[in-house]
C-alpha atoms as a PDB file:
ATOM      1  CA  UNK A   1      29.100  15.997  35.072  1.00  0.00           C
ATOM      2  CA  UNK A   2      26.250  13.897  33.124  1.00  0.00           C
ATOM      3  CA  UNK A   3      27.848  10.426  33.769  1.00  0.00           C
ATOM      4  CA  UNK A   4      28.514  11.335  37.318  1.00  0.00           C
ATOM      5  CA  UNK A   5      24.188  12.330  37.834  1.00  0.00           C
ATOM      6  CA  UNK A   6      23.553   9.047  35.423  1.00  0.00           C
ATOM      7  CA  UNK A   7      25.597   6.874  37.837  1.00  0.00           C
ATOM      8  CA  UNK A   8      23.756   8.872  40.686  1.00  0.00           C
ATOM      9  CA  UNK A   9      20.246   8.213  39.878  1.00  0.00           C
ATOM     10  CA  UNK A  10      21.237   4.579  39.286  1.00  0.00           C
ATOM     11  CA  UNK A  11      22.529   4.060  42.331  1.00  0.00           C
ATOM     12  CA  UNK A  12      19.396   5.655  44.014  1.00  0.00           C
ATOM     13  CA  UNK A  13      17.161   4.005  42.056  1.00  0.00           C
ATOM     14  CA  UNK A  14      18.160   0.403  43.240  1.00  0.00           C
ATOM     15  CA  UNK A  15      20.068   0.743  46.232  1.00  0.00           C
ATOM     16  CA  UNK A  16      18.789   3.769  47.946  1.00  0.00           C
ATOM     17  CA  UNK A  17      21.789   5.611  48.202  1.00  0.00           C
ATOM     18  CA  UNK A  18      23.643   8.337  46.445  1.00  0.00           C
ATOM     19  CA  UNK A  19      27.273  10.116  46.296  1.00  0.00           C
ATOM     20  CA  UNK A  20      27.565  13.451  47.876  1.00  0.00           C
ATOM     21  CA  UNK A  21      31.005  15.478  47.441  1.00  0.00           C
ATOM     22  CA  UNK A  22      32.011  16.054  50.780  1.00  0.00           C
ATOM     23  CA  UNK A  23      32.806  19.290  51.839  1.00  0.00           C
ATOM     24  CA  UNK A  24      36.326  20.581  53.533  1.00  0.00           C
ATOM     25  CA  UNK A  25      35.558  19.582  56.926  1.00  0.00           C
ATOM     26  CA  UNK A  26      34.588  16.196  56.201  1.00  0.00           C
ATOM     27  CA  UNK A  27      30.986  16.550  56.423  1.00  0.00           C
ATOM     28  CA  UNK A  28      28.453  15.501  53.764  1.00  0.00           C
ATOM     29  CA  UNK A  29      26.265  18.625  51.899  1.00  0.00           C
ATOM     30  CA  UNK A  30      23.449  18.931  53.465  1.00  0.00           C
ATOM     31  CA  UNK A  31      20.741  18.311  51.028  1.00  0.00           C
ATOM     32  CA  UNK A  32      18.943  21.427  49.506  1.00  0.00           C
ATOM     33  CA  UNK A  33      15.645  21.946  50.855  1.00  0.00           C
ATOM     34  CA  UNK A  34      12.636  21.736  48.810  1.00  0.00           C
ATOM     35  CA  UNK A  35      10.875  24.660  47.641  1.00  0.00           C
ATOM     36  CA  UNK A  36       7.872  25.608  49.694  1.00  0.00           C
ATOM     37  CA  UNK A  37       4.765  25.645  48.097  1.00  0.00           C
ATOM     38  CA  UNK A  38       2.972  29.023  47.874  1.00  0.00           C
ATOM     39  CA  UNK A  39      -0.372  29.094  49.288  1.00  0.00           C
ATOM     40  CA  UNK A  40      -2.940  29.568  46.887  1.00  0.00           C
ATOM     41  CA  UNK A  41      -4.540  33.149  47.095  1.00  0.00           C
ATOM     42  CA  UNK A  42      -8.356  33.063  48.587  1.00  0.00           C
ATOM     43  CA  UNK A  43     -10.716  33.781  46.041  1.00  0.00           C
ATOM     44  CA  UNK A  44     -13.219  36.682  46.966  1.00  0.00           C
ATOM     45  CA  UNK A  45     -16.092  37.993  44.910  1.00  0.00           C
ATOM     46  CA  UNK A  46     -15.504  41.116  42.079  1.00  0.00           C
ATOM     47  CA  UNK A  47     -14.474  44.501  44.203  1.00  0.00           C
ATOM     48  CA  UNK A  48     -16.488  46.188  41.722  1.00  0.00           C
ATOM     49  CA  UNK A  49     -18.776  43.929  39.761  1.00  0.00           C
ATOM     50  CA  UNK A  50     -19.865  46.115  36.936  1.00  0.00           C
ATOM     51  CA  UNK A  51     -16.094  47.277  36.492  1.00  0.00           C
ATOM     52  CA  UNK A  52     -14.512  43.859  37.229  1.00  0.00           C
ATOM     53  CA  UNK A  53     -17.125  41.411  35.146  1.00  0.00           C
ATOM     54  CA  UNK A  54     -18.158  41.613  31.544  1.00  0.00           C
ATOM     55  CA  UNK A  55     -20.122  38.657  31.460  1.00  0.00           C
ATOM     56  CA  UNK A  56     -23.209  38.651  32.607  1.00  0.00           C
ATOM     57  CA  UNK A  57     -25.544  36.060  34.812  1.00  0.00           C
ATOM     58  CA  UNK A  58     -22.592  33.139  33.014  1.00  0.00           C
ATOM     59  CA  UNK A  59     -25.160  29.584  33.206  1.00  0.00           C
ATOM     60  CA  UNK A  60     -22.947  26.919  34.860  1.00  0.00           C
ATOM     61  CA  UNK A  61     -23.843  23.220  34.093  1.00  0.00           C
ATOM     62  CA  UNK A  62     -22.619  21.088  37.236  1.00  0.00           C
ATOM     63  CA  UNK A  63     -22.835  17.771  36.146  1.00  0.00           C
ATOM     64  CA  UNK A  64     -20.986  14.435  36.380  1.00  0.00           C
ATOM     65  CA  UNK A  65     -18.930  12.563  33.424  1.00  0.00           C
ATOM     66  CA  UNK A  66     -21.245  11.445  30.926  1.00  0.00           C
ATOM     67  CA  UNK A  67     -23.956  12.585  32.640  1.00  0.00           C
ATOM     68  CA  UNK A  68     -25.994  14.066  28.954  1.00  0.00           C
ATOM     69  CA  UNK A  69     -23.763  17.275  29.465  1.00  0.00           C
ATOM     70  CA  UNK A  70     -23.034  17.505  25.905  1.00  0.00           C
ATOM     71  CA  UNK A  71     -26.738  16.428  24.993  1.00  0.00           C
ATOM     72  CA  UNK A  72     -28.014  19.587  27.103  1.00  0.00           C
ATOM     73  CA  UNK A  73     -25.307  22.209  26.089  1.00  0.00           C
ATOM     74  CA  UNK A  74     -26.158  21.239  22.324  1.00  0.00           C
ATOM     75  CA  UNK A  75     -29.486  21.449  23.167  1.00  0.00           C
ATOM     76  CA  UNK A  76     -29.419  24.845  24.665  1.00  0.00           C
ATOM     77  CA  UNK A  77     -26.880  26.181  22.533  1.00  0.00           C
ATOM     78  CA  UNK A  78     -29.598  25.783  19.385  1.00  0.00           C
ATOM     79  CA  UNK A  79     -31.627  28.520  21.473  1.00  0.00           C
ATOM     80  CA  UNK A  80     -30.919  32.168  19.998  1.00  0.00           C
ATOM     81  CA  UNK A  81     -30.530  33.283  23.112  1.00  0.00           C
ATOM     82  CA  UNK A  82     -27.713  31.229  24.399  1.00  0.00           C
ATOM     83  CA  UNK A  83     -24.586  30.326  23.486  1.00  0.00           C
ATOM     84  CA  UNK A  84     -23.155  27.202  24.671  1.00  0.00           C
ATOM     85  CA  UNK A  85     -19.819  25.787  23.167  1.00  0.00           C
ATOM     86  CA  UNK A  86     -17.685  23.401  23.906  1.00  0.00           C
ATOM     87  CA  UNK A  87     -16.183  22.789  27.209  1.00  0.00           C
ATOM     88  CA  UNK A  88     -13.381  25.180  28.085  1.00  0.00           C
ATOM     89  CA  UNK A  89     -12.336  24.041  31.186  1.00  0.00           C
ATOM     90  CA  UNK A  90     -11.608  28.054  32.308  1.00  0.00           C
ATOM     91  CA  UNK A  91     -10.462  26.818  36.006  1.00  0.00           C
ATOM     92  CA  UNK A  92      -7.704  25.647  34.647  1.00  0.00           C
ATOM     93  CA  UNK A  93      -6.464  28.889  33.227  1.00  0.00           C
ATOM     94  CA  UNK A  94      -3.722  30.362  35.579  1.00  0.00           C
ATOM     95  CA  UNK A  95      -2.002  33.655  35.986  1.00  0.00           C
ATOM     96  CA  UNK A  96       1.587  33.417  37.697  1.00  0.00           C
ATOM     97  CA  UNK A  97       3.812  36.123  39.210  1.00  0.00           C
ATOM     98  CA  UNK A  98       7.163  36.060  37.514  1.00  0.00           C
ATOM     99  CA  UNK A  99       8.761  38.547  39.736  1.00  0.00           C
ATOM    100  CA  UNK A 100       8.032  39.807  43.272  1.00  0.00           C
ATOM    101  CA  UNK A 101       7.547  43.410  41.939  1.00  0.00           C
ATOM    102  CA  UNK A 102       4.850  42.317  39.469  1.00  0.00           C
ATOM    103  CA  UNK A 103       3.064  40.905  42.602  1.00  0.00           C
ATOM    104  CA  UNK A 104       3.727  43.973  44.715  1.00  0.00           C
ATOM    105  CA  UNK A 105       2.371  46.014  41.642  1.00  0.00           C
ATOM    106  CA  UNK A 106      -1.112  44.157  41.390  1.00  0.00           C
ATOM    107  CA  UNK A 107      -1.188  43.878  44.950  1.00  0.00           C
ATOM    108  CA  UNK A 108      -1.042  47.689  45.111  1.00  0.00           C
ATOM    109  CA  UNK A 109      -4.169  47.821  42.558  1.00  0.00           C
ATOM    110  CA  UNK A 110      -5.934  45.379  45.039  1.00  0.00           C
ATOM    111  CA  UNK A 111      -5.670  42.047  43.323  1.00  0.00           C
ATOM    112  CA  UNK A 112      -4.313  39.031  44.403  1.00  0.00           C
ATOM    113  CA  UNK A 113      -3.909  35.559  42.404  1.00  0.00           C
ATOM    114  CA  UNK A 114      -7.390  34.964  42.308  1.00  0.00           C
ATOM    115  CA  UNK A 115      -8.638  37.880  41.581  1.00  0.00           C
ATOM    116  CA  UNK A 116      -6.227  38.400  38.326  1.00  0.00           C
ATOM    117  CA  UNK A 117      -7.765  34.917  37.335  1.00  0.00           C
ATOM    118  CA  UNK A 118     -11.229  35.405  37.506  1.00  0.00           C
ATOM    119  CA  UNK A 119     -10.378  38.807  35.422  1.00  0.00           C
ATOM    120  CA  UNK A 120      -8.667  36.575  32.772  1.00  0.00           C
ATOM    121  CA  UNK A 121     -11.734  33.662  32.624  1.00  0.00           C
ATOM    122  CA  UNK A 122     -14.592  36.082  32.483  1.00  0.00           C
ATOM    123  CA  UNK A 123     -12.472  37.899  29.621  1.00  0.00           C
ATOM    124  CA  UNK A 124     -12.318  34.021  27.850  1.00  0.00           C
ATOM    125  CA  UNK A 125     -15.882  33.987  28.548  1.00  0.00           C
ATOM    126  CA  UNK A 126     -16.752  37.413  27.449  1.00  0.00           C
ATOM    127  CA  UNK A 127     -14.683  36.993  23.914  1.00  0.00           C
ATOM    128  CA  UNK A 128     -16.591  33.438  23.348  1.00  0.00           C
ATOM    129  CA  UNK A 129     -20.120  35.366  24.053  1.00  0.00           C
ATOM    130  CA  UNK A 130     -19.688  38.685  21.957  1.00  0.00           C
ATOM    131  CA  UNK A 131     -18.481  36.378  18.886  1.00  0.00           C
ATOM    132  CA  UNK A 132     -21.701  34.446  19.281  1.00  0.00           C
ATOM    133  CA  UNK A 133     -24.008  37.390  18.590  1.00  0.00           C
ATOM    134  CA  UNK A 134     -26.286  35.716  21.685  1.00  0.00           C
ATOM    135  CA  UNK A 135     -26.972  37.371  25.251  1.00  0.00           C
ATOM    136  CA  UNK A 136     -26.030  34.808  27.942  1.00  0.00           C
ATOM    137  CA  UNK A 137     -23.581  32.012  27.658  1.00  0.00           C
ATOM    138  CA  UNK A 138     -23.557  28.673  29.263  1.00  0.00           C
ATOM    139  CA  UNK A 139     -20.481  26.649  30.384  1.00  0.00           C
ATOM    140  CA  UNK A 140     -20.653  22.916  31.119  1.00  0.00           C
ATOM    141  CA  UNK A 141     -17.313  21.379  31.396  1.00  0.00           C
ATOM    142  CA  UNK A 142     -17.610  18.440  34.287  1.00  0.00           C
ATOM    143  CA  UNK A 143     -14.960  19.096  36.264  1.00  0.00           C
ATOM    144  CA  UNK A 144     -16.564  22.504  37.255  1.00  0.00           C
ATOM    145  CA  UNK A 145     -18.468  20.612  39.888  1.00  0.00           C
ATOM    146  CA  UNK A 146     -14.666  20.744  41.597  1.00  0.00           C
ATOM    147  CA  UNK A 147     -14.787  24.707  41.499  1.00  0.00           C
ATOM    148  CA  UNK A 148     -18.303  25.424  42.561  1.00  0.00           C
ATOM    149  CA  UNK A 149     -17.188  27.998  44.844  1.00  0.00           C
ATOM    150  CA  UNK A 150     -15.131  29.784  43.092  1.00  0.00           C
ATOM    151  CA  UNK A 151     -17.488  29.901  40.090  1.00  0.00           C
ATOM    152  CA  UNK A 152     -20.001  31.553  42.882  1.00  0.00           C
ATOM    153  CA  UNK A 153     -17.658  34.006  43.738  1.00  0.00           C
ATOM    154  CA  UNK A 154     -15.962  35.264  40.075  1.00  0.00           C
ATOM    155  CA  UNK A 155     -19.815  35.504  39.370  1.00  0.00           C
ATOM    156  CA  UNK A 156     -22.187  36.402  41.939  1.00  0.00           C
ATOM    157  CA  UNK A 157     -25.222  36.463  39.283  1.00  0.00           C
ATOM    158  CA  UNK A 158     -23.877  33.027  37.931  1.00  0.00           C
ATOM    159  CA  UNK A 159     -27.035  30.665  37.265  1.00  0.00           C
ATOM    160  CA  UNK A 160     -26.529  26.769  38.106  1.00  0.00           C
ATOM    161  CA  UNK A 161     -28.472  24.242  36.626  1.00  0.00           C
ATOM    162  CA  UNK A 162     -27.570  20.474  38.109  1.00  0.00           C
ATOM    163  CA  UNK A 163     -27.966  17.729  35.901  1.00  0.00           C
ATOM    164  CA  UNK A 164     -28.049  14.473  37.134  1.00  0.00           C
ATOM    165  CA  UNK A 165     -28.360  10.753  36.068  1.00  0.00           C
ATOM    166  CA  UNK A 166     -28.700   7.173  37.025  1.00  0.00           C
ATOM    167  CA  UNK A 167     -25.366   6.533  38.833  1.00  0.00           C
ATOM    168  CA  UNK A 168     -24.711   3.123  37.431  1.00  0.00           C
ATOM    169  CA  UNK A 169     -25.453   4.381  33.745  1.00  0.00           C
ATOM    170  CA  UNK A 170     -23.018   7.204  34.520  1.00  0.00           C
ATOM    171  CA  UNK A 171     -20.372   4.375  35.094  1.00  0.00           C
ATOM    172  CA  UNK A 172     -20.796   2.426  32.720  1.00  0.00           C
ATOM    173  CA  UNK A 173     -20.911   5.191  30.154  1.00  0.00           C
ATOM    174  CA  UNK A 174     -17.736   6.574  32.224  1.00  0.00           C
ATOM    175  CA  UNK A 175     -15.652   2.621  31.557  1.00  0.00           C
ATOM    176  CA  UNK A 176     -17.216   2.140  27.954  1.00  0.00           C
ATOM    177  CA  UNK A 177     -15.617   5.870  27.288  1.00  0.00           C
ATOM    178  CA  UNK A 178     -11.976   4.401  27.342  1.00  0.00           C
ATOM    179  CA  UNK A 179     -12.527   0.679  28.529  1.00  0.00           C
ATOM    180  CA  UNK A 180      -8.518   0.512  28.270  1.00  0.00           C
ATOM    181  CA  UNK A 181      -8.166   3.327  30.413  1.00  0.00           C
ATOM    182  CA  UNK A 182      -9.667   2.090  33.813  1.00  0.00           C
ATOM    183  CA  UNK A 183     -12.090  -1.276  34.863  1.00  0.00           C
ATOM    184  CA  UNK A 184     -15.456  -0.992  36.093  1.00  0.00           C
ATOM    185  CA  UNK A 185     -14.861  -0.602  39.785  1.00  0.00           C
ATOM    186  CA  UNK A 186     -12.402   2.206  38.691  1.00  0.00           C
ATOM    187  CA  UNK A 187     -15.060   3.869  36.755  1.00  0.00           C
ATOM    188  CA  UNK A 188     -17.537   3.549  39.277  1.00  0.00           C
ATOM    189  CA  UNK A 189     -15.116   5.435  41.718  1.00  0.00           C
ATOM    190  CA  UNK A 190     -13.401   7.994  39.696  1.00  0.00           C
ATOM    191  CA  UNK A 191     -17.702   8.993  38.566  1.00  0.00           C
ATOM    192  CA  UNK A 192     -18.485   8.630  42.011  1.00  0.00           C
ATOM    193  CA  UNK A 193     -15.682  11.847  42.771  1.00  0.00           C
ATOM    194  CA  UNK A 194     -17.632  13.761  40.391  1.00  0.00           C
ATOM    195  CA  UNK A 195     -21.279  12.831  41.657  1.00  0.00           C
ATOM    196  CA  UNK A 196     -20.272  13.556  45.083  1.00  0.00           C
ATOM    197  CA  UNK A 197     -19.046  17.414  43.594  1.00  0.00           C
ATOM    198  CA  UNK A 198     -22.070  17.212  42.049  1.00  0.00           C
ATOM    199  CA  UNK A 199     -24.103  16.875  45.300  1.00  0.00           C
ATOM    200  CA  UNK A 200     -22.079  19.281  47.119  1.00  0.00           C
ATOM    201  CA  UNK A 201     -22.558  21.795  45.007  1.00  0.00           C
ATOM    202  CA  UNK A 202     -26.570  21.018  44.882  1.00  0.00           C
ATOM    203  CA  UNK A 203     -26.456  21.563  48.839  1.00  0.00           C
ATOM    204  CA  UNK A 204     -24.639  24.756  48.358  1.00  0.00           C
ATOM    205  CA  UNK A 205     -25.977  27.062  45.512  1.00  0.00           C
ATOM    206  CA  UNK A 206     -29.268  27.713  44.143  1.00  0.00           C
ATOM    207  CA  UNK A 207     -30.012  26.231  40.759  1.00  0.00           C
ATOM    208  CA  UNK A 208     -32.230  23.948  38.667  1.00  0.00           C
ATOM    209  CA  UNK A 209     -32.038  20.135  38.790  1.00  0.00           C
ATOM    210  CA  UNK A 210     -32.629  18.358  35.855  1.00  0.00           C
ATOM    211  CA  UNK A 211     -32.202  14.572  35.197  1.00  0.00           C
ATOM    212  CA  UNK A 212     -30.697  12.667  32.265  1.00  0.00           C
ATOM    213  CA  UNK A 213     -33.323  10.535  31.493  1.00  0.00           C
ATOM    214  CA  UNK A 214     -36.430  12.944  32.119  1.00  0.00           C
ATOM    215  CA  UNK A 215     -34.616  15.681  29.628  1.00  0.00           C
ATOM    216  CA  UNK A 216     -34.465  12.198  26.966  1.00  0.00           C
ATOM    217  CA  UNK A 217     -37.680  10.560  27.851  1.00  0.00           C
ATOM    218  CA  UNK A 218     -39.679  14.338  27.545  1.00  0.00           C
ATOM    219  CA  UNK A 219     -37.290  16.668  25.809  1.00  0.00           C
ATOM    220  CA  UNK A 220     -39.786  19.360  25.658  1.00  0.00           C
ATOM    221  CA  UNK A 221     -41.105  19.573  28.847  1.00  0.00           C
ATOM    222  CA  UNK A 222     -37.845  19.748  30.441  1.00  0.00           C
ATOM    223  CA  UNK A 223     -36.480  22.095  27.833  1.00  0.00           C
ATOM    224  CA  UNK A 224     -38.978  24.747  28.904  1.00  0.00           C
ATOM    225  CA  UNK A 225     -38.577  24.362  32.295  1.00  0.00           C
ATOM    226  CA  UNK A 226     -34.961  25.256  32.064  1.00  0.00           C
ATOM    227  CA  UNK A 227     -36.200  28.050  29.751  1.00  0.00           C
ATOM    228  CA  UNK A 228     -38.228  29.399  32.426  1.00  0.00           C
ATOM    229  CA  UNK A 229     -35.436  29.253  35.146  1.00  0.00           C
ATOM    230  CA  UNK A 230     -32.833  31.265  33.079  1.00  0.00           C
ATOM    231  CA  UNK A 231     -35.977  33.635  31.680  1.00  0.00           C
ATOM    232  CA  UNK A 232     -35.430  32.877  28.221  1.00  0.00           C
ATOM    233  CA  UNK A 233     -38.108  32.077  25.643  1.00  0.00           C
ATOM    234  CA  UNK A 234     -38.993  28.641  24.335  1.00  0.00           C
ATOM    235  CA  UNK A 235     -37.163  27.707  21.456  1.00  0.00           C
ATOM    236  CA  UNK A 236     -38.565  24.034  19.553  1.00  0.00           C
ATOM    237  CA  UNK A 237     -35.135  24.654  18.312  1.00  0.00           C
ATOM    238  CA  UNK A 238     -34.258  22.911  20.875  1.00  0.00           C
ATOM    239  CA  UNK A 239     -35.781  19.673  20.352  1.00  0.00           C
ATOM    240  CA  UNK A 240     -33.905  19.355  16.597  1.00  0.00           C
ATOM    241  CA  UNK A 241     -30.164  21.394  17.808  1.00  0.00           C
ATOM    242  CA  UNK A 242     -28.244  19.739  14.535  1.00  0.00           C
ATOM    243  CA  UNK A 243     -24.856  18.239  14.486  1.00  0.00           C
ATOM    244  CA  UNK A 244     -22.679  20.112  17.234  1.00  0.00           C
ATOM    245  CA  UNK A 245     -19.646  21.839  15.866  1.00  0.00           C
ATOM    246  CA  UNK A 246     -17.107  20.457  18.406  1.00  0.00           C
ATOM    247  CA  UNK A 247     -17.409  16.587  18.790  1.00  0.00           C
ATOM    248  CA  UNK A 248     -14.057  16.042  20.180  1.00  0.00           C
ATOM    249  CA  UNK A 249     -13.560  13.476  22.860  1.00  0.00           C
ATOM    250  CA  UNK A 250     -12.248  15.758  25.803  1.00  0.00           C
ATOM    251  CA  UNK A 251     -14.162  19.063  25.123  1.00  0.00           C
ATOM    252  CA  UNK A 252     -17.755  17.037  25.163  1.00  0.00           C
ATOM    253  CA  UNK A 253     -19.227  13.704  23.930  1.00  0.00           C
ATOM    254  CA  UNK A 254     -18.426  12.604  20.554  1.00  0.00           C
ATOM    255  CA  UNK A 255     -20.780   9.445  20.192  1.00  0.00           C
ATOM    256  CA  UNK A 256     -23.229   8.804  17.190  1.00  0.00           C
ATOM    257  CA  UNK A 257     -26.507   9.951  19.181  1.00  0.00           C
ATOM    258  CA  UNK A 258     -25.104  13.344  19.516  1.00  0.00           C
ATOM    259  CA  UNK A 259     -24.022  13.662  16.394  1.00  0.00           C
ATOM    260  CA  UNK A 260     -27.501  12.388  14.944  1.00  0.00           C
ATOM    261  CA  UNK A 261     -28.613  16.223  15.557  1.00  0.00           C
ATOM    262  CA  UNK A 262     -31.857  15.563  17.921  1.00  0.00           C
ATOM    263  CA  UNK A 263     -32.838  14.153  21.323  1.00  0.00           C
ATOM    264  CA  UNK A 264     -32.432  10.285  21.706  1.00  0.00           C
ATOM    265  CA  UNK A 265     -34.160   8.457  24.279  1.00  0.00           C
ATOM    266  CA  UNK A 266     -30.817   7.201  26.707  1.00  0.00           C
ATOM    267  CA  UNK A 267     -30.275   3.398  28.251  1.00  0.00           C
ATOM    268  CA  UNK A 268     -33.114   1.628  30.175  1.00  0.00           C
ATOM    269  CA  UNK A 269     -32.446   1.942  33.925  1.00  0.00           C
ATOM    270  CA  UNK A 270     -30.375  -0.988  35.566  1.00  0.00           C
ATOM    271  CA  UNK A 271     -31.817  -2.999  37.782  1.00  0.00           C
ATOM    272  CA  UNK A 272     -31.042  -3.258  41.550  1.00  0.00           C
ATOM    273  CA  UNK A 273     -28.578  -6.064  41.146  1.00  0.00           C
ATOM    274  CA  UNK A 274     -26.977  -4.468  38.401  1.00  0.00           C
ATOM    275  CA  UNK A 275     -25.403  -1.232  40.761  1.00  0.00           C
ATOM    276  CA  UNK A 276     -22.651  -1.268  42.117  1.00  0.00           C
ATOM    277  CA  UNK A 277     -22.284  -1.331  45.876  1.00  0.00           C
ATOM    278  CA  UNK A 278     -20.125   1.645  46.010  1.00  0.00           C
ATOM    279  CA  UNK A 279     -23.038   3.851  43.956  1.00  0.00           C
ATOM    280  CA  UNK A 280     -25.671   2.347  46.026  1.00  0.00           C
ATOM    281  CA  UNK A 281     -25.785   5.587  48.641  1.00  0.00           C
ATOM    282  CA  UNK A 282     -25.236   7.838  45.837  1.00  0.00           C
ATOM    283  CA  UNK A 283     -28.531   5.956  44.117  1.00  0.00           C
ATOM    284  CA  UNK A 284     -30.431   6.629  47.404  1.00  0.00           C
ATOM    285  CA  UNK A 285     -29.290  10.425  48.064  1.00  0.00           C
ATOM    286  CA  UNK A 286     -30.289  11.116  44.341  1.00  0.00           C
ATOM    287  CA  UNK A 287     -33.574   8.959  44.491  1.00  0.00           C
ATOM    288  CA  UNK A 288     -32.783   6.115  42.155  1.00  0.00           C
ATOM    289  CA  UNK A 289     -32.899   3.328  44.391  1.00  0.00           C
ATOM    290  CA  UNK A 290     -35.273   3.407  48.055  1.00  0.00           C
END
């Protein structure tokens, strides 16, 4: 009965202890055991990659929080070649089983969790692309630094290009986001989860690295370097992308500089005394600070 769980959780809430109906023998219920977690399916590459993929050679941004993600995609997305929206944050799409016989059936067919998955964010991908009218499209939503891996595997032709910046500024940029949200040291740790990804990732795939304040300090030079890695033509379109369509804060940065529709020069470096010791190896690994 509802007062009978009410008085329940109250009781367990500040004394520990609960009522259980004991059973005809005198003995408590045993308590129901939890539910096991499944293990997630491993992730493999395509069984047929010209069957199983319709998108093709996908461009990955792996970058930090406010990192210039948004200032790059926008960038690249004013190239007619490439179509960069928002960020869609596709790992997070998930296909469940709701019966045992639907997963016998697509087990039968060869596909496990994973594999149904991939299926369902290249499809996401694909449908973004073809309405674009453009030939490659390029995803840069943060937290795919997390899913490196499985990025690799849904796409064996995927392209990575690494963007990096100045680990302080990336804190500070990541507190004066939602200075409510978290303090600086929080910041600085929660940025440092994504830089560390970040670095991972660089040690793992193939790719381009790019920094923040090179790509603001010489827009053009850097713009047709990445050109040249993903064998596109240089576009000045670049250098003047216009007002993005999506300036929504969670799906990309929504600030006045990347709204003013061209390249802005970013924040002067911080000094020495100004980083954090917690970002201080980062700084060396990525060549800010000797």
């Amino acid at each position: 009965m509802k007062w009978q769980r009410t008085i329940n959780g109250a009781l367990a809430r500040y004394t520990g202890f609960q009522l259980n109906r004991v059973g005809k023998a005198g003995q408590v219920a045993a308590p129901k055991p939890a539910p096991e977690k499944r293990p997630q399916s491993p992730f493999r590459p395509p069984a047929d990659p010209e069957t199983d993929r319709l998108v093709k050679a996908p461009v990955f941004i792996i970058s930090p929080v406010r990192s210039g993600s948004t200032l790059l995609r926008a960038m690249l997305n004013a190239h007619p070649d490439l179509h960069a929206p928002h960020e869609l944050h596709v790992r997070r799409l998930r296909v469940e089983f709701d019966t045992s016989l639907a997963e016998k059936a697509m087990e039968a067919l060869g596909h496990n969790k994973a594999d149904l998955e991939h299926l369902l964010w290249d499809r996401v991908l694909h449908r973004e692309l073809v309405r674009s009218g453009k030939r490659f499209i390029v995803e840069k939503t943060p937290a795919n630094a997390f899913a490196y891996e499985r990025l690799a595997a849904c796409w064996p032709d995927a392209r990575f290009v690494f963007l990096l910046r100045h680990p302080a500024s990336i804190a500070a940029s990541w507190y004066e986001a939602s200075p409510g949200k978290r303090t600086r040291d929080e910041a600085a740790a929660d940025a440092l989860r994504y830089m560390k990804a970040v670095q991972r990732a660089r040690k793992a795939l193939p790719g381009l690295t790019v920094r923040y304040e090179e790509l603001t300090a010489e827009p053009e030079k850097i713009g047709r370097a990445i050109c040249d890695f993903l064998s596109v033509p240089w576009s000045p379109q670049l250098l003047s992308y216009g007002k993005p369509e999506v300036v929504t804060k969670g799906l990309g940065d929504w600030k006045d500089k990347i709204q003013s529709g061209t390249v802005q020069r970013g924040r002067d470096l911080p000094g020495a005394d100004e980083i954090p010791d917690v970002l201080k190896d980062m700084c060396r690994t990525w060549e800010y600070l000797s």
